[in-house]
Protein backbone atom coordinates (compact mmCIF):
# COMPACT_ATOMS: atom_id res chain seq x y z
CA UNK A 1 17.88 -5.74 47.55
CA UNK A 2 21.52 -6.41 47.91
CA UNK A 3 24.50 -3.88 46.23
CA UNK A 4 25.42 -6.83 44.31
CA UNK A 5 21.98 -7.73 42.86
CA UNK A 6 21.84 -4.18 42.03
CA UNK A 7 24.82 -4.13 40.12
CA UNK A 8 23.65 -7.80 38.26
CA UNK A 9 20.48 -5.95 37.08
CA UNK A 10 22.42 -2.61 36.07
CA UNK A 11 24.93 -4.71 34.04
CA UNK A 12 21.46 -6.77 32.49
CA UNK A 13 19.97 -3.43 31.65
CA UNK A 14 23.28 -1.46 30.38
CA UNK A 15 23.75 -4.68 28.19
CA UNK A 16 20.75 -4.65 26.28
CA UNK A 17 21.36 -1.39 24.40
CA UNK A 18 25.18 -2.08 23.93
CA UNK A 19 25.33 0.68 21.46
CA UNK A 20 23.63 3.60 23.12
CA UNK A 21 25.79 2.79 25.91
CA UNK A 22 29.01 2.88 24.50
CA UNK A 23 28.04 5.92 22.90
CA UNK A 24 26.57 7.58 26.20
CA UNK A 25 29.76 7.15 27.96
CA UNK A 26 32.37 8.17 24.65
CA UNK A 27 32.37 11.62 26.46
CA UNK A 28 34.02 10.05 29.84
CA UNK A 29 36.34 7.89 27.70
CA UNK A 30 38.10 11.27 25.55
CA UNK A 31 37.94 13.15 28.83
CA UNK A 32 39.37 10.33 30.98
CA UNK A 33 41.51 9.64 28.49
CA UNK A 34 43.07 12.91 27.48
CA UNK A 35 43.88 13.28 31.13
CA UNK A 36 45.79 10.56 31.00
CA UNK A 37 47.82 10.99 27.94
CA UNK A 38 48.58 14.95 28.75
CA UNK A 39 49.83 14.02 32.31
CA UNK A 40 52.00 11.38 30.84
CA UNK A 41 53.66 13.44 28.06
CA UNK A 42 53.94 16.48 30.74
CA UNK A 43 55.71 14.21 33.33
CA UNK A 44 57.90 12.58 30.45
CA UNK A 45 58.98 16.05 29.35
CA UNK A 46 59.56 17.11 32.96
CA UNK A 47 61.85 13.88 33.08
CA UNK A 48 63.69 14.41 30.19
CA UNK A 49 64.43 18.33 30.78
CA UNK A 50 65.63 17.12 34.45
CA UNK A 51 67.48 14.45 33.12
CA UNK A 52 69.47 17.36 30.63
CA UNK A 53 69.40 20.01 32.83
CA UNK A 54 71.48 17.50 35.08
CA UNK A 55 73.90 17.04 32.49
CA UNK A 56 74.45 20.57 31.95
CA UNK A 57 74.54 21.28 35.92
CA UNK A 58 71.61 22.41 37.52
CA UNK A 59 73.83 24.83 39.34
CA UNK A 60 75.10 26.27 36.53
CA UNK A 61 76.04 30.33 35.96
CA UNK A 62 76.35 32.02 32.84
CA UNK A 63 78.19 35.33 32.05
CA UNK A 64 77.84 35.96 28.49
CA UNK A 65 78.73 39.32 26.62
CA UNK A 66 76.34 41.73 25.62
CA UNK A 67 72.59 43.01 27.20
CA UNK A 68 69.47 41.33 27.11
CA UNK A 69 67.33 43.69 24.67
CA UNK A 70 63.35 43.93 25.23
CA UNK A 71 62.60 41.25 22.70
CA UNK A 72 64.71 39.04 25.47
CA UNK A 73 67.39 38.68 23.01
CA UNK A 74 71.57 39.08 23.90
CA UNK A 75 72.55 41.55 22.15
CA UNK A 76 76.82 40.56 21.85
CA UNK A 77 79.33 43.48 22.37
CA UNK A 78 82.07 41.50 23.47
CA UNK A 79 82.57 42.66 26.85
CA UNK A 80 84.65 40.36 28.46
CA UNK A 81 87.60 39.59 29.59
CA UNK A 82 90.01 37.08 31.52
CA UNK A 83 90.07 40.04 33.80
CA UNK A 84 86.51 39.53 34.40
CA UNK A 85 86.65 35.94 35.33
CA UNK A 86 89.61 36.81 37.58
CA UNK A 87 87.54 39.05 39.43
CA UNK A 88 84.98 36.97 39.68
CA UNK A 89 86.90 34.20 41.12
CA UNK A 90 88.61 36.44 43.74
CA UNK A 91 85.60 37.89 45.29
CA UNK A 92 82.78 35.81 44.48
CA UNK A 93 84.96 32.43 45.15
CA UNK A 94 83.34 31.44 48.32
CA UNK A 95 80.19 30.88 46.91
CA UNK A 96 81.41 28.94 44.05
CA UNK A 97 83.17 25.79 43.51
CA UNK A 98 85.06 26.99 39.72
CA UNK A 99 85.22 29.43 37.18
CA UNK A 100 86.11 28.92 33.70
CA UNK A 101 86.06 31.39 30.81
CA UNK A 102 85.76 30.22 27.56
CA UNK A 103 85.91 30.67 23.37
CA UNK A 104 84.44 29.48 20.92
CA UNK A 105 84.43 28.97 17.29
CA UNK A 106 83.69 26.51 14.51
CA UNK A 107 86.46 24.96 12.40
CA UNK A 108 87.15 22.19 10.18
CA UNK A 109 88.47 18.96 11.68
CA UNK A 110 90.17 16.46 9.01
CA UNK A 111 92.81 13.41 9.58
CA UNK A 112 94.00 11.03 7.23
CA UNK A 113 90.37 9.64 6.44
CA UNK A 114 87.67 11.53 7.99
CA UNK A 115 86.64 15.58 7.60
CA UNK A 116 84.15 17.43 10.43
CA UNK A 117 83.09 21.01 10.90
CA UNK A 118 82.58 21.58 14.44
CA UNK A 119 82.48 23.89 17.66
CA UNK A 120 86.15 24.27 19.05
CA UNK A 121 86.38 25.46 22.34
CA UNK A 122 89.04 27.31 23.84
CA UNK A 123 89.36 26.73 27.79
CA UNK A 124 91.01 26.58 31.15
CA UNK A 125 91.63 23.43 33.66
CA UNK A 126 88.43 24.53 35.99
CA UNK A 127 86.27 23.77 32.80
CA UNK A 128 86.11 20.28 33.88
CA UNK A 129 84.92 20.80 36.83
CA UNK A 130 82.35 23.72 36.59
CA UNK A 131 80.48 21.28 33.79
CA UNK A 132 80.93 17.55 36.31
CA UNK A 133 82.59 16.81 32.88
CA UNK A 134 84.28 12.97 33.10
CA UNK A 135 86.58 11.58 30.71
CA UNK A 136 86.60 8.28 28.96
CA UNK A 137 90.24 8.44 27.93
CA UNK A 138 93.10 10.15 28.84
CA UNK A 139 93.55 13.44 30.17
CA UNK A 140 91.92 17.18 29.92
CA UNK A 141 93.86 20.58 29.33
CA UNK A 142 96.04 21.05 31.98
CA UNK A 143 97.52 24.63 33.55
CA UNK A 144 100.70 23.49 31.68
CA UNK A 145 98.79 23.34 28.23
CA UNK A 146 97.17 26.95 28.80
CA UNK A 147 101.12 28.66 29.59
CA UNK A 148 102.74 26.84 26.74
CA UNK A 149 99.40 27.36 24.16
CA UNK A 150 100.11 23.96 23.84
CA UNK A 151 98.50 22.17 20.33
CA UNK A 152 96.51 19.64 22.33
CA UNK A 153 92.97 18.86 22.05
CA UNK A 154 90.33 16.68 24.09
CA UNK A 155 87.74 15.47 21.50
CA UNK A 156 84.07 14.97 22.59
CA UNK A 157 81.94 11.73 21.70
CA UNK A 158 80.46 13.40 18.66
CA UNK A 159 83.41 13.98 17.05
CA UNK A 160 85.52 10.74 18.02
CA UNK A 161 82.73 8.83 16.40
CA UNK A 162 82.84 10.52 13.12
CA UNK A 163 86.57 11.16 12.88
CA UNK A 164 87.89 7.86 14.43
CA UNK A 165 84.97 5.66 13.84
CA UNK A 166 86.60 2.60 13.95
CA UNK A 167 89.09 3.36 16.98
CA UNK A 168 87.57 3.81 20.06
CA UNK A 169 90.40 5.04 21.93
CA UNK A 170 92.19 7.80 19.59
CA UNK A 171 94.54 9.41 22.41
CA UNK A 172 98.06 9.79 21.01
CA UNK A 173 96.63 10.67 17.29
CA UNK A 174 96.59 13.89 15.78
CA UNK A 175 93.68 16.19 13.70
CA UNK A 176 93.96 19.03 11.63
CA UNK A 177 91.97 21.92 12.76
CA UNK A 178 92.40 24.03 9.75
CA UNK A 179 96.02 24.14 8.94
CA UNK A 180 97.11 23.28 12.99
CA UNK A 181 97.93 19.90 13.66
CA UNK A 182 96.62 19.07 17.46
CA UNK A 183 97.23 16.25 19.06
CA UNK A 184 94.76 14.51 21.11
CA UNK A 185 95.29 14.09 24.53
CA UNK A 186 91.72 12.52 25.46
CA UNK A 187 88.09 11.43 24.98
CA UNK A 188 85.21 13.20 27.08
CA UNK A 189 82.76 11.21 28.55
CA UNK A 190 79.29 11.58 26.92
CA UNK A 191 77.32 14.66 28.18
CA UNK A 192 74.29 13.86 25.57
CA UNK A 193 71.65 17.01 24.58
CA UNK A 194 71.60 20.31 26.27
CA UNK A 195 68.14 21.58 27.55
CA UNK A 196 67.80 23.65 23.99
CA UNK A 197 68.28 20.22 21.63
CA UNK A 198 72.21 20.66 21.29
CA UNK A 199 74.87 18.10 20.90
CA UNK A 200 77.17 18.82 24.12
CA UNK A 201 79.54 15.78 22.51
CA UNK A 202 79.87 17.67 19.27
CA UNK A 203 82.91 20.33 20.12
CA UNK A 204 86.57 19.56 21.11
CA UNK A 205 88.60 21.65 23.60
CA UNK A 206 91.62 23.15 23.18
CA UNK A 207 93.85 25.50 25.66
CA UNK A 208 92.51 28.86 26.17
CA UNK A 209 95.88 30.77 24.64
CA UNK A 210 95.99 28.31 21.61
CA UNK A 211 92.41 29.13 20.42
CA UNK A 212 92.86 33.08 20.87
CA UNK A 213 96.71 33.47 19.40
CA UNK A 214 96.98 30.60 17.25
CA UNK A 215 93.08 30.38 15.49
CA UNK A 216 91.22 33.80 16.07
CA UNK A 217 93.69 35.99 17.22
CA UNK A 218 92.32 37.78 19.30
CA UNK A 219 91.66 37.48 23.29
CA UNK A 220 87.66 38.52 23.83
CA UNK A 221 85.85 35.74 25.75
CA UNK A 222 82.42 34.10 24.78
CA UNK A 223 81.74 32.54 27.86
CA UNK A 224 81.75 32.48 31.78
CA UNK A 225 80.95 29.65 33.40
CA UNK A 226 80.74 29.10 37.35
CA UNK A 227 78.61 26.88 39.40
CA UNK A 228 77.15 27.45 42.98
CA UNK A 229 78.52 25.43 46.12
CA UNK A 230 74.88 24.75 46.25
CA UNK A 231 71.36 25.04 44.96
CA UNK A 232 70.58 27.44 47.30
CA UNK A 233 73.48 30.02 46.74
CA UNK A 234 72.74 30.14 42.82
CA UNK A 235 70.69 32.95 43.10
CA UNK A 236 73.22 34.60 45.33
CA UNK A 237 76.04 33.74 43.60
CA UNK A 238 74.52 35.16 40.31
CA UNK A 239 73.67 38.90 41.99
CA UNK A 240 77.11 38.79 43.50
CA UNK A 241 78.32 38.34 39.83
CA UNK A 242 76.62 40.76 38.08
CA UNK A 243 77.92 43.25 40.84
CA UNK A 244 81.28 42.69 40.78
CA UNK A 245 80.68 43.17 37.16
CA UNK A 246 78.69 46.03 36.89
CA UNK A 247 81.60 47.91 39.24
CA UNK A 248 84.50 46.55 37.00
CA UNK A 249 82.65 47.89 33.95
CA UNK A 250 81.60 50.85 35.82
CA UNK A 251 77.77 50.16 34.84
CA UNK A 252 74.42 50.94 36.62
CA UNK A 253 71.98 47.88 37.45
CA UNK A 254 69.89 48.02 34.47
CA UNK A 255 72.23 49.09 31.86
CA UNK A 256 75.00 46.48 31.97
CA UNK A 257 76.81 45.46 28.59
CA UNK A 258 76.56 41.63 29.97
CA UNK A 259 74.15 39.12 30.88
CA UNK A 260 74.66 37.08 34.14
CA UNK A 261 71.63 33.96 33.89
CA UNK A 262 71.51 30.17 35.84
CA UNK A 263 70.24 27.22 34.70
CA UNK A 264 68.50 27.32 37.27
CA UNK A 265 66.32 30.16 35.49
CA UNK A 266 65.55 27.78 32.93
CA UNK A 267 64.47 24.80 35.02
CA UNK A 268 61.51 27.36 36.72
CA UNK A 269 60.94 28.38 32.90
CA UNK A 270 59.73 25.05 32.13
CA UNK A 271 58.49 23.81 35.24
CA UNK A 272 55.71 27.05 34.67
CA UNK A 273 54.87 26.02 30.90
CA UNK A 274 54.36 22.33 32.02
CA UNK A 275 52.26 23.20 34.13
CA UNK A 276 50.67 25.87 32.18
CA UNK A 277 49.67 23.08 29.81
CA UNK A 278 48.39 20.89 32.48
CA UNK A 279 45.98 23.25 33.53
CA UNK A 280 44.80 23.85 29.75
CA UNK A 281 44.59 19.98 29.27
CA UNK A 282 42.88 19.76 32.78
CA UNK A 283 39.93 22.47 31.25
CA UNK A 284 39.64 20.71 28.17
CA UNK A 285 38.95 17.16 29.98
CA UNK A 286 36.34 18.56 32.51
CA UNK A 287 34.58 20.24 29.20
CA UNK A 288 34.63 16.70 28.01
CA UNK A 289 33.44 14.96 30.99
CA UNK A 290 30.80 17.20 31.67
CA UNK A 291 29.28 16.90 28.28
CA UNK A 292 29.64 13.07 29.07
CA UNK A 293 27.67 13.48 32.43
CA UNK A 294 25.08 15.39 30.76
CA UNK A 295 24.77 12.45 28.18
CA UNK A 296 24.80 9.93 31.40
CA UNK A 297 21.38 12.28 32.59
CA UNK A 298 20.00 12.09 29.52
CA UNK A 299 20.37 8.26 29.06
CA UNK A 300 18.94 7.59 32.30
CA UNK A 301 16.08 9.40 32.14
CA UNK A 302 15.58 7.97 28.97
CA UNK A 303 15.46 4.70 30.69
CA UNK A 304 13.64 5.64 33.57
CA UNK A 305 10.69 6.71 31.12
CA UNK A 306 11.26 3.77 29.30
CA UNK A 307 11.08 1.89 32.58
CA UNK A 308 8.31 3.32 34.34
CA UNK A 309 6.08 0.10 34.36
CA UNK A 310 8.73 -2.15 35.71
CA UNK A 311 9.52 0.16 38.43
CA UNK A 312 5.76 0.27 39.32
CA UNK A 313 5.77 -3.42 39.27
CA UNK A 314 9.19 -3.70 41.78
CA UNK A 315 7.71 -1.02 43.86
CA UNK A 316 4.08 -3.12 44.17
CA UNK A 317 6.55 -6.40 45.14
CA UNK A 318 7.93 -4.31 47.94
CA UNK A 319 10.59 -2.35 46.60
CA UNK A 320 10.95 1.01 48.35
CA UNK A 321 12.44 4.16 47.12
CA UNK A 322 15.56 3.60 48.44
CA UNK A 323 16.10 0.50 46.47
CA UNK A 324 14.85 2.54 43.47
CA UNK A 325 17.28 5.45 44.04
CA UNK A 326 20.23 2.35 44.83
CA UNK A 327 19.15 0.27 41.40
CA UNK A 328 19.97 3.54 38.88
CA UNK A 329 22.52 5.36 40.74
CA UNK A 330 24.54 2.11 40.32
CA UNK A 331 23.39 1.56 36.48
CA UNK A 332 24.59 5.68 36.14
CA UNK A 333 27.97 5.08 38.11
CA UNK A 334 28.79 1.50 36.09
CA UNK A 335 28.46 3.49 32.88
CA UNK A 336 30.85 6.22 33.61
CA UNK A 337 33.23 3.68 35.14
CA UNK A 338 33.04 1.69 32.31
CA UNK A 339 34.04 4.75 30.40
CA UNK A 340 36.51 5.55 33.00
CA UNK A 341 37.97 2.49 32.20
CA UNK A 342 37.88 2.59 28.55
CA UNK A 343 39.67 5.77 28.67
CA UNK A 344 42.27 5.15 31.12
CA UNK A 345 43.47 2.20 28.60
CA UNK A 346 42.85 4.59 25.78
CA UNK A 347 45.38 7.46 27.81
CA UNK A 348 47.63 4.63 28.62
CA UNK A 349 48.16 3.72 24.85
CA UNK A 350 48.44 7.25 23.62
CA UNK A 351 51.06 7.89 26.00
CA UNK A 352 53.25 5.44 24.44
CA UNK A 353 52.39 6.36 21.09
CA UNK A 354 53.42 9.82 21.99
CA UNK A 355 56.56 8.67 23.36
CA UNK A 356 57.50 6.72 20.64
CA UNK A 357 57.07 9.75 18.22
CA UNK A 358 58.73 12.56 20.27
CA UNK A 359 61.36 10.17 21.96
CA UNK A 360 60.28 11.28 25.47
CA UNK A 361 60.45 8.96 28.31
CA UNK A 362 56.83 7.06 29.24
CA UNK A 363 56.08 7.62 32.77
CA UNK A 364 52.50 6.77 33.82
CA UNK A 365 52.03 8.50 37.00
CA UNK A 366 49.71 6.21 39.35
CA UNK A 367 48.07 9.23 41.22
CA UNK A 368 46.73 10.15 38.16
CA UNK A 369 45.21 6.84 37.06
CA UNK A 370 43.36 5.92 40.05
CA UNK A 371 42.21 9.87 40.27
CA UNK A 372 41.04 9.45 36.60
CA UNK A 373 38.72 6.54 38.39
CA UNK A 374 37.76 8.50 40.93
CA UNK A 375 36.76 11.26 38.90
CA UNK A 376 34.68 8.82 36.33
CA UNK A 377 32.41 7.89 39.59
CA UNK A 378 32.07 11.22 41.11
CA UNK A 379 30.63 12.08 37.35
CA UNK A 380 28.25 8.43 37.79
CA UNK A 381 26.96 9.97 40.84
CA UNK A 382 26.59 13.40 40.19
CA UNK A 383 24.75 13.59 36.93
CA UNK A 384 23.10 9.70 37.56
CA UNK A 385 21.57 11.18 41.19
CA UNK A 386 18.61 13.20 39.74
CA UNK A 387 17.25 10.16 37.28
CA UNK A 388 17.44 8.05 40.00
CA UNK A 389 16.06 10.08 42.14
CA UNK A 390 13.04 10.85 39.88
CA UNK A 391 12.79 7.21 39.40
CA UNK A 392 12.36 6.86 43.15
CA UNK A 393 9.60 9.57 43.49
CA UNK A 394 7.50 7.72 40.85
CA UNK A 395 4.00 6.56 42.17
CA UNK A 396 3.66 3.03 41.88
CA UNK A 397 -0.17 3.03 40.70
CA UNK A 398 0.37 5.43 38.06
CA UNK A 399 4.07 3.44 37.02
CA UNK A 400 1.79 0.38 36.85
CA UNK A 401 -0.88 2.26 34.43
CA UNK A 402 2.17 3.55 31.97
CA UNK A 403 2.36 2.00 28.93
């Protein structure tokens, strides 16, 4: 009997008990499925984290005041100092391309028709750079700006939009920032979210020596930023940070009154919960297909006791056992493929719901689809093999004699 006459008959036989076949192989379509969907979501997360973690600069270092405290917390004791990031740029500069310290605060933005409360940040020239940071229009804070504490500010997308929402181009104008009238010397170009949901386009910057004698009055620092020559050298870079720091502050590894941490850091962080979660969504899908195969080898012994006289009968024609073992192996493998199937369409549409609720980015990874097939006939054949195999061992004279 031919592979395709086989698989005529097992569709014929599936067919007549529609129901208790659809139901046998619900177990392959949630696990099948659930594979699916979970690998989509994970690799649309991975995407979109990637996809921010390039905007902020992969590359990135951070210096920021204060000690990491056992909870993983910073705890802030304003440490630092332009000192610091003069240090750091003298004897860690061959391993980095700029170094920019920075301060921040929030303030209240208002012009003639339009109010904002926002982040202002107080900066140097090398800001720019360290962040890949274009500009849409105009020009950033320039060395000029930082000697003269110049009232200039550069205005991210955030805050052009909802101060000058009708004026794309607001260079030339000038905002209030509190009671200090600023004039804007240019636009960023949009940076979008940060890895941790913030608006990147939602602060302005302003020279260095303006913020700290002209808003807070005083000259602590919030922020260090640097970034590597390279991907490789981050790591380096950062230990050859924290050192120069640690013997500026005159601190012991362990104890230091700063925290020196990468981007980089962050991008491992979530490349090991990703894939934390695949493995949990991986355990729950085998649970679910191997309650499926068990239903598989329950249905088809089912049918091979429900069957016994016609396989006497195809057996007394001239069957052999082979042909027996071939006939409901392929009846056992057509079901779970058939539920393979199911559940591959059923992944593919939750994966765009989910997408369309959490805003991620839909990306159906092929590998995974025609594994998900794969996997729905190795589950055919494993639990299908011992029906079929009892179906082959049957004697035809007593098949012939069941009723």
């Amino acid at each position: 009997m031919s592979i395709l006459s086989s698989l005529r008959v097992a569709l014929a036989a599936l067919l007549i008990h529609k129901g208790r076949s659809a139901l046998t192989s619900l177990g392959i379509v949630i696990g099948i499925g659930a594979v699916i969907a979970m690998v989509s979501a994970g690799d649309g997360a991975r995407t979109l984290l990637e996809d921010r973690l390039e905007s902020v600069g992969k590359n990135l270092i951070l210096v920021r005041p204060g000690s990491r405290t056992q909870q993983g917390m910073v705890a802030d004791f304003s440490t630092l100092t332009g000192e610091d990031a003069q240090a750091i740029r003298q004897q860690v500069g061959p391993l980095l391309v700029a170094v920019a310290e920075s301060q921040m605060t929030h303030r209240a933005l208002t012009t003639r028709t339009a109010r904002a409360v926002t982040a202002v940040v107080g900066c140097t020239p090398d800001l720019l750079k360290v962040r890949a940071w274009g500009l849409e229009y105009g020009r950033f804070i320039s060395e000029d700006d930082v000697k003269k504490r110049a009232s200039v500010c550069v205005l991210g997308q955030t805050v052009r939009d909802r101060l000058f929402p009708h004026r794309r181009n607001p260079v030339g104008r000038t905002v209030r920032v509190d009671r200090l009238e600023m004039r804007i010397v240019g636009v960023l170009a949009p940076k979008g979210h940060s890895p941790t949901g913030a608006d990147q386009d939602d602060q302005i910057m302003v020279p260095l020596t303006t913020l700290q004698r002209k808003m807070v009055n005083e000259e602590r620092l919030s922020l260090i930023l640097a970034t590597a020559r390279s991907e490789d050298l981050v790591e380096r870079a950062r230990d050859e940070i924290a050192r120069v720091l640690r013997e500026r502050h005159h601190e012991k590894a362990g104890e230091e009154t700063f925290d020196v941490s990468s981007v980089h850091e962050m991008a491992e962080l979530a490349v090991v919960v990703t894939q934390t979660l695949e493995v949990l969504v991986a355990v729950i899908a085998s649970v679910s297909l191997v309650v499926g195969g068990i239903g598989i080898m329950n249905i088809m012994l089912v049918s091979v006791t429900e069957r016994t006289r016609e396989i006497g009968i195809r057996m007394a024609v001239g069957a052999t056992a082979a042909d027996v073992l071939t006939q409901f192996l392929i009846e056992a493998v057509a079901l779970s493929l058939a539920g393979g199937l199911l559940g591959i369409a059923l992944g593919l549409a939750t994966s765009v719901a989910l997408a369309r609720v959490t805003g991620w980015p839909v990306v159906i990874s092929p590998s995974a689809v025609l594994v998900a097939c794969g996997v729905s006939g190795a589950v055919g054949v494993f639990f299908g093999y011992y029906p079929a195999w009892k179906a082959s061992r049957l004697d035809p004279i007593e098949a012939l004699r069941h009723e």
